[in-house]
N, C-alpha and C. Protein backbone atom coordinates (compact mmCIF):
# COMPACT_ATOMS: atom_id res chain seq x y z
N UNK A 1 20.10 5.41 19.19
CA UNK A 1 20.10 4.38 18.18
C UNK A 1 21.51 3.79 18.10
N UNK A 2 21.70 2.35 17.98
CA UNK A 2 23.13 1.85 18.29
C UNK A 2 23.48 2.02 16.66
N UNK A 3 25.19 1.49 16.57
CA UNK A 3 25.46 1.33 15.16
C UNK A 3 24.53 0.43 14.17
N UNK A 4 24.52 -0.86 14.74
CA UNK A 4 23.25 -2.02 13.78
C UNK A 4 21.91 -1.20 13.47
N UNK A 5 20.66 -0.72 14.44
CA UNK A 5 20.03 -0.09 13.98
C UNK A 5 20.28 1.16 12.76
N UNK A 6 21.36 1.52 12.91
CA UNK A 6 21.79 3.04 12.13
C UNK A 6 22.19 2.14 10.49
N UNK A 7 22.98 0.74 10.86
CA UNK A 7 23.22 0.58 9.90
C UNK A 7 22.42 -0.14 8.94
N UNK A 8 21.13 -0.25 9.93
CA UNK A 8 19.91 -1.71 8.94
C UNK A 8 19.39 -0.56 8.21
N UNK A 9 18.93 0.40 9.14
CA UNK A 9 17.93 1.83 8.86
C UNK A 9 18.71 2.25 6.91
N UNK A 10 19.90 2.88 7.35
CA UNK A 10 20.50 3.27 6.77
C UNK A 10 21.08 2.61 5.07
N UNK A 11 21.19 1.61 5.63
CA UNK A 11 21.88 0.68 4.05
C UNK A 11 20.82 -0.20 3.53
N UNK A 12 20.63 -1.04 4.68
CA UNK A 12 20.11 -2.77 4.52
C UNK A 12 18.22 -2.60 4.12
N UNK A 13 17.87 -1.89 4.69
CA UNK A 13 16.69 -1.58 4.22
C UNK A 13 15.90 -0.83 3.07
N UNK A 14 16.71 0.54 2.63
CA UNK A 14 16.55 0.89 1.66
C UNK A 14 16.65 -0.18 0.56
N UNK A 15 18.12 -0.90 0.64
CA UNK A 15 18.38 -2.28 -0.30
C UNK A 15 17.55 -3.00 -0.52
N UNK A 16 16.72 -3.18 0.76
CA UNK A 16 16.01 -4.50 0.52
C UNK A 16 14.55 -3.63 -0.66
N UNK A 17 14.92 -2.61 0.29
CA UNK A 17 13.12 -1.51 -0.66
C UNK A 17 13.44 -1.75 -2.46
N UNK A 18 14.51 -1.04 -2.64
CA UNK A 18 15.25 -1.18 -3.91
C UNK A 18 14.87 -2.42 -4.98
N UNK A 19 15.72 -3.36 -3.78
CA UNK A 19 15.57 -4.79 -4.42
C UNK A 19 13.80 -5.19 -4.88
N UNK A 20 12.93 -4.96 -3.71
CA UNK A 20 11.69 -5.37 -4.31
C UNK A 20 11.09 -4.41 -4.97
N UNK A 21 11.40 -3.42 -5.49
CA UNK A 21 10.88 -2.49 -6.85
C UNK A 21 11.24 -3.27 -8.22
N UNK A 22 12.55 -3.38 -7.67
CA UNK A 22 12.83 -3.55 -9.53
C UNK A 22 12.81 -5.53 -9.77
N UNK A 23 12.30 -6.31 -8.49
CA UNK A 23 11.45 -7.54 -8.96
C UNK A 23 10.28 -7.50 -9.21
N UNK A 24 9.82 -6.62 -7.95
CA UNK A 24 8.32 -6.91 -8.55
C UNK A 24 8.01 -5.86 -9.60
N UNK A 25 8.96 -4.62 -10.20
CA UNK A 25 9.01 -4.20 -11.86
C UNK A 25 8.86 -5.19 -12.82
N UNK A 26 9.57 -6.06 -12.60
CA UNK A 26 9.63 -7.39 -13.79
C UNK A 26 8.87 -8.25 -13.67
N UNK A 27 7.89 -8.71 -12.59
CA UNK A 27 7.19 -9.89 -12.49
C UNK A 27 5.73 -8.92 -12.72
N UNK A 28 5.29 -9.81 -13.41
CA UNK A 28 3.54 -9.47 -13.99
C UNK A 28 3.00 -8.93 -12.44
N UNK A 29 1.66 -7.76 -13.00
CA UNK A 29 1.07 -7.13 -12.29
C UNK A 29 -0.12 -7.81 -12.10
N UNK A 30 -0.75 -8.28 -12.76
CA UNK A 30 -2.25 -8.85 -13.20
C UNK A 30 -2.13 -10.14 -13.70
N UNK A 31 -3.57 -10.33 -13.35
CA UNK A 31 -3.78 -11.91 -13.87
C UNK A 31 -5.12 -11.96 -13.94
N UNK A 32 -5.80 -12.69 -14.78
CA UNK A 32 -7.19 -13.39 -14.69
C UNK A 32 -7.71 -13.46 -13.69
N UNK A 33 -8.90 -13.01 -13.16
CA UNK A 33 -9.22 -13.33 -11.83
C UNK A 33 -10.02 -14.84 -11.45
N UNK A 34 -9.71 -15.09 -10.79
CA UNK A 34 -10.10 -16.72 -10.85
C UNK A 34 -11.25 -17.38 -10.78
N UNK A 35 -11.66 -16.21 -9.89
CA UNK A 35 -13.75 -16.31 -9.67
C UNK A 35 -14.28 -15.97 -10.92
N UNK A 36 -14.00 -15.05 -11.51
CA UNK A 36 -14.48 -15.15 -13.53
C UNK A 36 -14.37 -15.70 -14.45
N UNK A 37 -13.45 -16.84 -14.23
CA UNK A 37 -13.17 -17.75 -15.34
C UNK A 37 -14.25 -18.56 -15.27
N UNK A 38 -14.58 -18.96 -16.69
CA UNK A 38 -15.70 -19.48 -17.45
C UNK A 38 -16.99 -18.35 -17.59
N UNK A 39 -16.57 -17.51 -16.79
CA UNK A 39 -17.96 -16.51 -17.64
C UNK A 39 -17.81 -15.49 -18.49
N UNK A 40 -16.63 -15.67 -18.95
CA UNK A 40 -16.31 -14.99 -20.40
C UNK A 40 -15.46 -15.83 -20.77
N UNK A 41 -15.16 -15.95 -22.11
CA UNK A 41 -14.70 -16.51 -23.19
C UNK A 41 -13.84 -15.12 -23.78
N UNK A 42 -13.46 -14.03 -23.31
CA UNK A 42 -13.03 -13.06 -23.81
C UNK A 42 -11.69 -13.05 -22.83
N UNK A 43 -11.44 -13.40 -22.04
CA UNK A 43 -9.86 -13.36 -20.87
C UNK A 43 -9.06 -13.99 -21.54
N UNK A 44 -8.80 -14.99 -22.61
CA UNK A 44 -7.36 -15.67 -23.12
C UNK A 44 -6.84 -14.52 -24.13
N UNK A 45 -8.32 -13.29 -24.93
CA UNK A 45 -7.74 -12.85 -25.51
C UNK A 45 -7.36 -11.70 -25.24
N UNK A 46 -7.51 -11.00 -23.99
CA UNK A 46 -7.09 -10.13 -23.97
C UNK A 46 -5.86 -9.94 -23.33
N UNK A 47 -4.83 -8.53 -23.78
CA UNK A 47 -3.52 -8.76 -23.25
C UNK A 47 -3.40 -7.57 -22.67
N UNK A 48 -3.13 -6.78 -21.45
CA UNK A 48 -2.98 -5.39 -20.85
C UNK A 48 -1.55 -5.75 -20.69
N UNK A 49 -0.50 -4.64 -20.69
CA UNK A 49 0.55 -4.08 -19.89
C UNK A 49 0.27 -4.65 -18.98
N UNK A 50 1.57 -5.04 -18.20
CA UNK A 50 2.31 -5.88 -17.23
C UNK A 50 1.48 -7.46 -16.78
N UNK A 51 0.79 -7.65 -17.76
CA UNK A 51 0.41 -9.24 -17.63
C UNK A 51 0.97 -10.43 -17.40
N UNK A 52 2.50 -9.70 -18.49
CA UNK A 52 3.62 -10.68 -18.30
C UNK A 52 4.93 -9.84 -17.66
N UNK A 53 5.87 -11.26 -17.60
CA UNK A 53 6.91 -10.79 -17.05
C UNK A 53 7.63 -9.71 -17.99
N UNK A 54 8.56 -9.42 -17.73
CA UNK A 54 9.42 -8.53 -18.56
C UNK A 54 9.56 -6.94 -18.66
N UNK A 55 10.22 -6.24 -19.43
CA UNK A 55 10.26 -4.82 -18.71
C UNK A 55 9.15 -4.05 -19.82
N UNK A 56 8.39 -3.12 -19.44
CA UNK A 56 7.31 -2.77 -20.02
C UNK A 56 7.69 -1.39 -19.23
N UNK A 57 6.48 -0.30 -20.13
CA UNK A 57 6.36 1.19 -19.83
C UNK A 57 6.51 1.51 -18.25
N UNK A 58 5.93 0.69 -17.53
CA UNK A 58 5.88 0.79 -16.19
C UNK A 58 6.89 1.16 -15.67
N UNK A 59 7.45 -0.74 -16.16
CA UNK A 59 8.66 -1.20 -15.63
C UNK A 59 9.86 -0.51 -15.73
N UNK A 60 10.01 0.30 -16.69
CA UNK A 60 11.22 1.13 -17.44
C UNK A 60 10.93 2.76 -16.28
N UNK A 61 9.76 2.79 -15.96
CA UNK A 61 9.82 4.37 -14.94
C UNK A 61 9.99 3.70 -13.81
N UNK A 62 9.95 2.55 -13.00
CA UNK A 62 10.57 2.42 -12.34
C UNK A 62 11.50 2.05 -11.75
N UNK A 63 12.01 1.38 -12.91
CA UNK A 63 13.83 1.15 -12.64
C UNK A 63 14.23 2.56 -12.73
N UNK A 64 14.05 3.06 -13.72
CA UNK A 64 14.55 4.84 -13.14
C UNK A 64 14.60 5.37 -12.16
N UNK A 65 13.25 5.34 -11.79
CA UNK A 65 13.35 5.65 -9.87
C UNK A 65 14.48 5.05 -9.24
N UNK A 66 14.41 3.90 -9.27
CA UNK A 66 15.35 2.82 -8.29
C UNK A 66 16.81 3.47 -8.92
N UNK A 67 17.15 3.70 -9.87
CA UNK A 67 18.64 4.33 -10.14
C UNK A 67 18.83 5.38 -9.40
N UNK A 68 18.00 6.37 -9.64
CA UNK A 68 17.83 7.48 -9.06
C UNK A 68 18.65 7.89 -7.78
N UNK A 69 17.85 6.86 -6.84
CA UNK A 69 17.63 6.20 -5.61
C UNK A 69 18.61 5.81 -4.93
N UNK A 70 19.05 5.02 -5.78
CA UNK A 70 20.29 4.48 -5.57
C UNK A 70 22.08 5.42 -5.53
N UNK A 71 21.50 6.22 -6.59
CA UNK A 71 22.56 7.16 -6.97
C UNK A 71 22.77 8.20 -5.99
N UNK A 72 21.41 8.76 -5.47
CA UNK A 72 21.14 9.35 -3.86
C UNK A 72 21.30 9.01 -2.79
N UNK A 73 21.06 7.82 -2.77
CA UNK A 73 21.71 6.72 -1.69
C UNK A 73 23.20 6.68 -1.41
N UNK A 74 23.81 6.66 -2.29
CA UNK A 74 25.37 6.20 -2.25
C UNK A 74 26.05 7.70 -2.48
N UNK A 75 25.49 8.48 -3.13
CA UNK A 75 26.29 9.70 -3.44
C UNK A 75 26.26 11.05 -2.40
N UNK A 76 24.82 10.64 -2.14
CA UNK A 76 24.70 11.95 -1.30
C UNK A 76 25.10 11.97 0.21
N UNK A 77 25.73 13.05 0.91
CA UNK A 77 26.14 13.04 2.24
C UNK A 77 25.32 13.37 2.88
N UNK A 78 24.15 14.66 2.81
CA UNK A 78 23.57 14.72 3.67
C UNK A 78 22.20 13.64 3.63
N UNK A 79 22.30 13.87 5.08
CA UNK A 79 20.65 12.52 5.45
C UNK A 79 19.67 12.58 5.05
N UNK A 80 19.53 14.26 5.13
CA UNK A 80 18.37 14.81 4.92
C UNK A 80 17.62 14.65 3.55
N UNK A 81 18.54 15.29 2.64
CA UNK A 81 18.38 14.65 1.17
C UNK A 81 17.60 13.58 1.20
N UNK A 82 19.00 11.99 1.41
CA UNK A 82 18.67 10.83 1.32
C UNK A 82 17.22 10.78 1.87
N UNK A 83 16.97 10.78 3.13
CA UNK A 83 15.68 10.09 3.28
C UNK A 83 14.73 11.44 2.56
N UNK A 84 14.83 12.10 2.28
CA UNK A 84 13.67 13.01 0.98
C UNK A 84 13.74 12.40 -0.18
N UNK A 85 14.93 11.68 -0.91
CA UNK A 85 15.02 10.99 -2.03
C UNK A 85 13.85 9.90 -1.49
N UNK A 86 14.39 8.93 -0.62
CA UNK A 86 13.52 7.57 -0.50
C UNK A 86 12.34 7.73 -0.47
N UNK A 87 11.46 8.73 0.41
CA UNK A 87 10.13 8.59 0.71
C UNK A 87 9.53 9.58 -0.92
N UNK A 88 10.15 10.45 -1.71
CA UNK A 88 9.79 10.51 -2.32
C UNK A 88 9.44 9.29 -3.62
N UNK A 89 10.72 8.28 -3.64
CA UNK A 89 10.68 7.22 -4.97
C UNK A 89 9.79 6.71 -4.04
N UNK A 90 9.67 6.12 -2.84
CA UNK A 90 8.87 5.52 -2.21
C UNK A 90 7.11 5.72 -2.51
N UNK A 91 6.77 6.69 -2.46
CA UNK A 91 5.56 7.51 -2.65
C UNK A 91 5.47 7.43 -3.94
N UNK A 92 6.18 8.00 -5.40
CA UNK A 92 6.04 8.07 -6.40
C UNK A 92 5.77 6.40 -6.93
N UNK A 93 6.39 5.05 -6.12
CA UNK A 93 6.29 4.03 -6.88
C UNK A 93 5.19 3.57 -6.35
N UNK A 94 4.85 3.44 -5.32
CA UNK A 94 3.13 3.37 -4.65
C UNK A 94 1.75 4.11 -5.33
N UNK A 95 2.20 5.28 -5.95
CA UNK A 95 1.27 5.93 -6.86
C UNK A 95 1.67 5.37 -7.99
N UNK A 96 2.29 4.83 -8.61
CA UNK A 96 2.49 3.78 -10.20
C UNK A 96 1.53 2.89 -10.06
N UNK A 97 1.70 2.11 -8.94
CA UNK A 97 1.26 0.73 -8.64
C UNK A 97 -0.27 0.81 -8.53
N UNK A 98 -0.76 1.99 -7.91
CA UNK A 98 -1.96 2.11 -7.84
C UNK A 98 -2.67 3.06 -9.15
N UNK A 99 -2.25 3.79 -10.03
CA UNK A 99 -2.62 4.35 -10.81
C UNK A 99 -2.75 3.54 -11.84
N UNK A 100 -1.72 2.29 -12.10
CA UNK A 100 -1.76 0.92 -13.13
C UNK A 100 -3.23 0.69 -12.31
N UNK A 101 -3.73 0.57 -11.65
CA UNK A 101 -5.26 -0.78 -11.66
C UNK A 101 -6.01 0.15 -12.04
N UNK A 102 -5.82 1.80 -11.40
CA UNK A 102 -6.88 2.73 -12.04
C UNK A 102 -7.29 2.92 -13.34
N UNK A 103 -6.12 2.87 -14.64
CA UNK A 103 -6.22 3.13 -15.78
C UNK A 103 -7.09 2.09 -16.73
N UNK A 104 -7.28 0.82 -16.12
CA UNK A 104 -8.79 0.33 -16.86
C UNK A 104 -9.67 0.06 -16.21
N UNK A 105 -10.75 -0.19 -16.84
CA UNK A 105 -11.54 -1.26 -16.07
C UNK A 105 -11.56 -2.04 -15.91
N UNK A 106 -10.62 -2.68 -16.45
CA UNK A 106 -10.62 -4.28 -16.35
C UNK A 106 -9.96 -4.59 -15.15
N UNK A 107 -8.99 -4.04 -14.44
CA UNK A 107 -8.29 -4.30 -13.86
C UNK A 107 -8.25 -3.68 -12.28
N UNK A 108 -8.39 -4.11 -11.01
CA UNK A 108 -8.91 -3.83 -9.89
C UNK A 108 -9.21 -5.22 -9.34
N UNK A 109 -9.09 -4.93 -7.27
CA UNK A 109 -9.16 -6.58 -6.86
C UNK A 109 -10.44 -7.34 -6.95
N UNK A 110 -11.52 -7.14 -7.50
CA UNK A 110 -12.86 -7.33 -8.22
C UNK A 110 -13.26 -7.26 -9.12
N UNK A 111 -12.45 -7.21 -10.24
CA UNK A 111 -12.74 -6.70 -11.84
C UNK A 111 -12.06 -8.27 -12.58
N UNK A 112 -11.78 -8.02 -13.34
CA UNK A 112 -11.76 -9.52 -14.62
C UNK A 112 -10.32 -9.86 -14.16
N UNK A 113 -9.26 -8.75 -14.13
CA UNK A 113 -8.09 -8.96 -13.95
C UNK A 113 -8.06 -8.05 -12.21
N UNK A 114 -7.30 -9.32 -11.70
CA UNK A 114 -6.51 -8.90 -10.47
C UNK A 114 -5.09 -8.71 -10.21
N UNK A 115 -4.66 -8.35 -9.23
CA UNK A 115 -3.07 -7.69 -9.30
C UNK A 115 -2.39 -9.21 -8.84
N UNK A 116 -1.23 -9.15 -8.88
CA UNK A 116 -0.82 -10.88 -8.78
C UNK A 116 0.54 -10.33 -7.75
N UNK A 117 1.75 -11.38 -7.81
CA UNK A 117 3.15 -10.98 -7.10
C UNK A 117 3.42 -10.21 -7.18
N UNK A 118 3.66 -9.75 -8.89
CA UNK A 118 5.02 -8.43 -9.10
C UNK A 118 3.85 -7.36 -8.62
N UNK A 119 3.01 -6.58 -8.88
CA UNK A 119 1.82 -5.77 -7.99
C UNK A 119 2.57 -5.57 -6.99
N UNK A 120 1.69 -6.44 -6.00
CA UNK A 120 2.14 -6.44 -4.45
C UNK A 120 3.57 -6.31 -4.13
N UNK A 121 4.43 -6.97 -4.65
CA UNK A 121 5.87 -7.31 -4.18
C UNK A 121 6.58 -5.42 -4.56
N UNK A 122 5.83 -4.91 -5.98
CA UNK A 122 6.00 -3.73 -5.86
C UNK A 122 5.42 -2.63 -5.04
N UNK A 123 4.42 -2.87 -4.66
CA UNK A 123 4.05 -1.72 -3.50
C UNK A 123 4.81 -1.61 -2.30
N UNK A 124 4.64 -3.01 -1.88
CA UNK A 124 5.85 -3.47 -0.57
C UNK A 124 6.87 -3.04 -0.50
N UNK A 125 7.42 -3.00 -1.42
CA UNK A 125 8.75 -2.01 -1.77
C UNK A 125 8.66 -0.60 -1.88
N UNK A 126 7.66 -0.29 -2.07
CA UNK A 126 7.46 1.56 -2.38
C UNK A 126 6.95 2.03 -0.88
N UNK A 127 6.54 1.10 -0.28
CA UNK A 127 6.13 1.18 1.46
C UNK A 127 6.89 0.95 1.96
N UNK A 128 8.30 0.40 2.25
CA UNK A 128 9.37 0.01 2.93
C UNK A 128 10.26 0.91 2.61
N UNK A 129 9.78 1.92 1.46
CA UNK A 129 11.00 3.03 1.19
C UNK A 129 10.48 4.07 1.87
N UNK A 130 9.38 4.16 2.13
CA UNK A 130 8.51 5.52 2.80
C UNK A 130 8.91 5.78 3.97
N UNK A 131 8.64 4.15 4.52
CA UNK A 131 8.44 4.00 6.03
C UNK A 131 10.15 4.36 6.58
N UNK A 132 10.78 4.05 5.94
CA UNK A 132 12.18 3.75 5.70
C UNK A 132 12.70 5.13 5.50
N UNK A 133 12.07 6.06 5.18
CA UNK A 133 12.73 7.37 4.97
C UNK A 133 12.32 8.36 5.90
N UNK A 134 10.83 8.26 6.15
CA UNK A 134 10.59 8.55 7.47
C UNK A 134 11.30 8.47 8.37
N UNK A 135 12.33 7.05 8.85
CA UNK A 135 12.63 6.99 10.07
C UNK A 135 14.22 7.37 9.99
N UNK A 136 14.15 7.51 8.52
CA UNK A 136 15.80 8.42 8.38
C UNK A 136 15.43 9.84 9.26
N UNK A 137 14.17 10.23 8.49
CA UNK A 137 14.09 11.89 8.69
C UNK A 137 13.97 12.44 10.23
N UNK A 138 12.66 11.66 10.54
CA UNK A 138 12.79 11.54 11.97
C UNK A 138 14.00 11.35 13.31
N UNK A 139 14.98 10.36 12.87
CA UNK A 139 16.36 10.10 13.09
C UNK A 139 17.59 11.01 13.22
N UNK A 140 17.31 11.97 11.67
CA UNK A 140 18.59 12.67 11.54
C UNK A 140 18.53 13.95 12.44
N UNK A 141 19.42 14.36 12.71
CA UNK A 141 20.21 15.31 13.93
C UNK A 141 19.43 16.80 13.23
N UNK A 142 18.75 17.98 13.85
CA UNK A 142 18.23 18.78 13.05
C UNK A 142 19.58 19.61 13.40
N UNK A 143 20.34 19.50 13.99
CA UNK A 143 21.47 20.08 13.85
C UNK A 143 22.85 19.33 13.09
N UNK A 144 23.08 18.78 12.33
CA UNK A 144 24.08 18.16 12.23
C UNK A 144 25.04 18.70 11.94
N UNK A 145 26.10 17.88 11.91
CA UNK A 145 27.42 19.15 12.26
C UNK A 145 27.83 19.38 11.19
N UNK A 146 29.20 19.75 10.65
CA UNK A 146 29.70 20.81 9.86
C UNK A 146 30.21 20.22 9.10
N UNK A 147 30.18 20.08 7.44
CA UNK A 147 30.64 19.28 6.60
C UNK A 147 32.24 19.50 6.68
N UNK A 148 33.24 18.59 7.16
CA UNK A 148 34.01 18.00 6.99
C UNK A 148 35.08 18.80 6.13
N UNK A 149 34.25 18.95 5.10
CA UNK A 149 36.07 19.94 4.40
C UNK A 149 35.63 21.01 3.78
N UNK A 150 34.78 21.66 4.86
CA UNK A 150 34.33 23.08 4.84
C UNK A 150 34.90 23.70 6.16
N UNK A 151 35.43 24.70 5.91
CA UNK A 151 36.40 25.30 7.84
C UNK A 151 34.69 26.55 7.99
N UNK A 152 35.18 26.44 8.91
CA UNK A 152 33.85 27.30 9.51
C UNK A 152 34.67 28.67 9.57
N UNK A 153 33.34 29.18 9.18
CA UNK A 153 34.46 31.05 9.27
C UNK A 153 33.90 31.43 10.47
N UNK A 154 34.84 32.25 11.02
CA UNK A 154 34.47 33.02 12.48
C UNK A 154 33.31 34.11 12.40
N UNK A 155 32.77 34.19 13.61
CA UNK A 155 31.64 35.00 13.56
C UNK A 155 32.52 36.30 13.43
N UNK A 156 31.64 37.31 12.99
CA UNK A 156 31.99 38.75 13.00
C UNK A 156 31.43 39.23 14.42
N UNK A 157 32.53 40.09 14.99
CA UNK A 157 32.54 40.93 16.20
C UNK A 157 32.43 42.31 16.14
N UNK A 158 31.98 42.73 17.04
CA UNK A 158 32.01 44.49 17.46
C UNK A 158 32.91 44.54 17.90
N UNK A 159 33.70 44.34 18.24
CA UNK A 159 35.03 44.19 19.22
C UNK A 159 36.00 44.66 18.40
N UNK A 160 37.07 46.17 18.24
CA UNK A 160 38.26 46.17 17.25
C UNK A 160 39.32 44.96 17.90
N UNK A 161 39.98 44.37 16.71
CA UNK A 161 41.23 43.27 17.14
C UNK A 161 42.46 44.39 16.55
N UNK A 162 43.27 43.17 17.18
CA UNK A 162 44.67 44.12 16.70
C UNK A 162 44.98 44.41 15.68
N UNK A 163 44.50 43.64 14.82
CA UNK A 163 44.95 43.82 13.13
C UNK A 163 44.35 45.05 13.22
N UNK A 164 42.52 45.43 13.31
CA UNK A 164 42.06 46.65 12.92
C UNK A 164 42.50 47.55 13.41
N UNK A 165 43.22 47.94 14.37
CA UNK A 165 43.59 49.21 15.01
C UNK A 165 44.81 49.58 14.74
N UNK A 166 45.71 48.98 14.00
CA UNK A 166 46.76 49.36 13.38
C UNK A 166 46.68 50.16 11.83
């Protein structure tokens, strides 16, 4: 893998994963579905979580994630971690996204309300962190070398040295 790949893998992509969590967090999940309008008179009045823009119950667990994420991203040294952080927020925000259409009935790609931008634009993002951490994990060295400002202690020998025989 050259430096550019190491460095899209590594920075530019998680970013971009990041970035579309916490837009499509804020942009409405649902909308009216368009093939049902006019056969109820009951869709102007009803209002579900994430209909509109703005930060809601959802929205607030998954900007958390994305901090999280982020904080793992930038703080942590080993790889291994990192891409276990990503594919986990990755996974955890893909199960949000899909557990929001589960929790009514109203809401599903055939039901009264359908999922709209922020929806999609959020899954996309919880799939680009997966896929994205995967190819950290897959990537990273199962040996990697020796943290840096840790000295490696010498193996122990059967062998007496000079110190011991004095």
């Amino acid at each position: 893998m050259t430096f550019l790949d190491r460095s899209i893998t590594r920075s530019i992509l998680p970013a971009l994963a990041l970035l579309a969590i916490t837009v499509g967090a804020y942009r409405p999940w649902i909308r009216p579905n368009p093939e049902h309008r006019g056969e109820t008179d009951a869709i102007p009045d009803i209002l579900l979580p994430k209909m509109n823009a703005g930060l809601e119950a959802y929205s607030v667990l998954l900007l958390g994630l994305v901090l999280a994420a982020l904080a793992i991203l930038v703080f942590e040294r080993t790889a291994r971690r990192r891409s276990l952080a990503t594919v986990l927020v990755g996974s955890v925000t893909v199960l949000v996204a899909i557990q929001y259409l589960r929790s009514t009935s109203l809401a599903g790609f055939d039901s009264t309300f359908v999922p709209t931008d922020g929806w999609y634009v959020t899954v996309a993002g919880g799939v680009l962190l997966v896929i994205t951490g995967l190819v950290l994990r897959l990537s990273t060295d199962p040996n990697p070398d020796p943290d840096p400002d840790h000295e490696p202690q010498p193996e122990p020998t059967d062998e007496p040295t000079a110190e011991s025989t004095n």
